[in-house]
Protein backbone atom coordinates (compact mmCIF):
# COMPACT_ATOMS: atom_id res chain seq x y z
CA UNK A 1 -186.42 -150.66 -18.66
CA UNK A 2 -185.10 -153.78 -19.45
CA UNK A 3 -184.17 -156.20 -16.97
CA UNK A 4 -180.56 -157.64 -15.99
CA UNK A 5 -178.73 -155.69 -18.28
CA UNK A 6 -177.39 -152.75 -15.25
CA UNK A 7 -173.84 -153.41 -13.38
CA UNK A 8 -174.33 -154.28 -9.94
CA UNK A 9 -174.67 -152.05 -7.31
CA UNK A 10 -172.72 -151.79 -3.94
CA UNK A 11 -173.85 -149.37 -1.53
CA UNK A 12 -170.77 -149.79 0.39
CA UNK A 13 -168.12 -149.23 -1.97
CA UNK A 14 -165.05 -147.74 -0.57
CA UNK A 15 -162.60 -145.04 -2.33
CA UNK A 16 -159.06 -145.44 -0.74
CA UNK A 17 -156.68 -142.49 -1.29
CA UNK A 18 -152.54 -142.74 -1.43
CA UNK A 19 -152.59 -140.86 2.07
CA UNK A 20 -155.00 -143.55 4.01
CA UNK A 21 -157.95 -141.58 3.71
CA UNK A 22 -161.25 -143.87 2.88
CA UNK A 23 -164.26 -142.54 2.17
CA UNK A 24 -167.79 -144.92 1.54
CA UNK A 25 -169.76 -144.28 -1.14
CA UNK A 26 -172.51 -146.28 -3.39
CA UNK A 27 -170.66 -147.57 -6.86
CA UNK A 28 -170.73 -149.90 -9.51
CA UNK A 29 -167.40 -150.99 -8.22
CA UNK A 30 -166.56 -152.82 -5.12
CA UNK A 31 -163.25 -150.30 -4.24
CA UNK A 32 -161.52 -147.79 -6.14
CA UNK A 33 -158.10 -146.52 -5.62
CA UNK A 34 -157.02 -143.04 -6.07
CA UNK A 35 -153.91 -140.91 -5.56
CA UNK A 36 -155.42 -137.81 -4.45
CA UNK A 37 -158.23 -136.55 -2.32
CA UNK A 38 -160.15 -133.74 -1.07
CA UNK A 39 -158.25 -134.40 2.45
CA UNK A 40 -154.74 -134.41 0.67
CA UNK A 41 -155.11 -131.73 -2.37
CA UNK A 42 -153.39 -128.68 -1.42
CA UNK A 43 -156.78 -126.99 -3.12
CA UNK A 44 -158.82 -128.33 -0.26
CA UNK A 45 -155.53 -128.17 2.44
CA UNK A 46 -154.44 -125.13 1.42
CA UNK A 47 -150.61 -125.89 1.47
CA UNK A 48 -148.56 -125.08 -0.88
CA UNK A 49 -146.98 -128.06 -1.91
CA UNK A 50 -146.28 -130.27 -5.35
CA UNK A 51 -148.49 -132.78 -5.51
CA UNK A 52 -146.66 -134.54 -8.35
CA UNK A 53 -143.22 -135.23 -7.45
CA UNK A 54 -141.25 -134.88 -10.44
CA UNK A 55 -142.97 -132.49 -12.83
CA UNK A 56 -144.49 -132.46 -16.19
CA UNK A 57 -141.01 -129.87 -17.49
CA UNK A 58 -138.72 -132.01 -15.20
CA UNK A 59 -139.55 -135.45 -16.65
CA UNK A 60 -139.01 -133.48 -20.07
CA UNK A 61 -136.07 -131.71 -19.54
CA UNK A 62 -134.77 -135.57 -18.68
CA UNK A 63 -135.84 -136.66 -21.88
CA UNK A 64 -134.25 -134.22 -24.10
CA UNK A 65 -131.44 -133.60 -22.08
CA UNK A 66 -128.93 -135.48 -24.89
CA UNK A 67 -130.91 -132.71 -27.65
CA UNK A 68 -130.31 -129.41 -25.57
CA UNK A 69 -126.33 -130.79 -25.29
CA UNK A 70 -125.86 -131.26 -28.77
CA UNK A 71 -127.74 -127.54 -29.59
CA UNK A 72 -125.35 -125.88 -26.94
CA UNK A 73 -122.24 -127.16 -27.88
């Protein structure tokens, strides 16, 4: 292999989650942020909650609000 051409390693790299959760792991990066994680993710929790809080047909439905208007009247 050659040499000095691979990213640094850290074996103490944290990942820090939106809800405070923090988790050490080895990485190429020093920290990494993410928004959910296997403590918060209704998969793993097993609530039944929205994780995003304004949707994918909500954020649409804003959008083209000014389009369905004009169709209707």
């Amino acid at each position: 292999m050659k040499k000095n051409i691979h990213p640094e390693y850290y074996d103490d790299a944290v990942i820090r989650c939106a809800c405070g959760n923090e988790i050490r792991v080895g990485s190429t990066r020093k920290e990494i942020r993410v928004e959910v994680c296997s403590k918060c993710h209704p998969f793993f929790t097993g609530e039944t909650r929205f994780v995003d809080t304004e949707g994918k047909i909500e954020k649409f439905m804003k959008k083209y609000a000014q389009f369905y208007k004009k169709e209707e009247a």
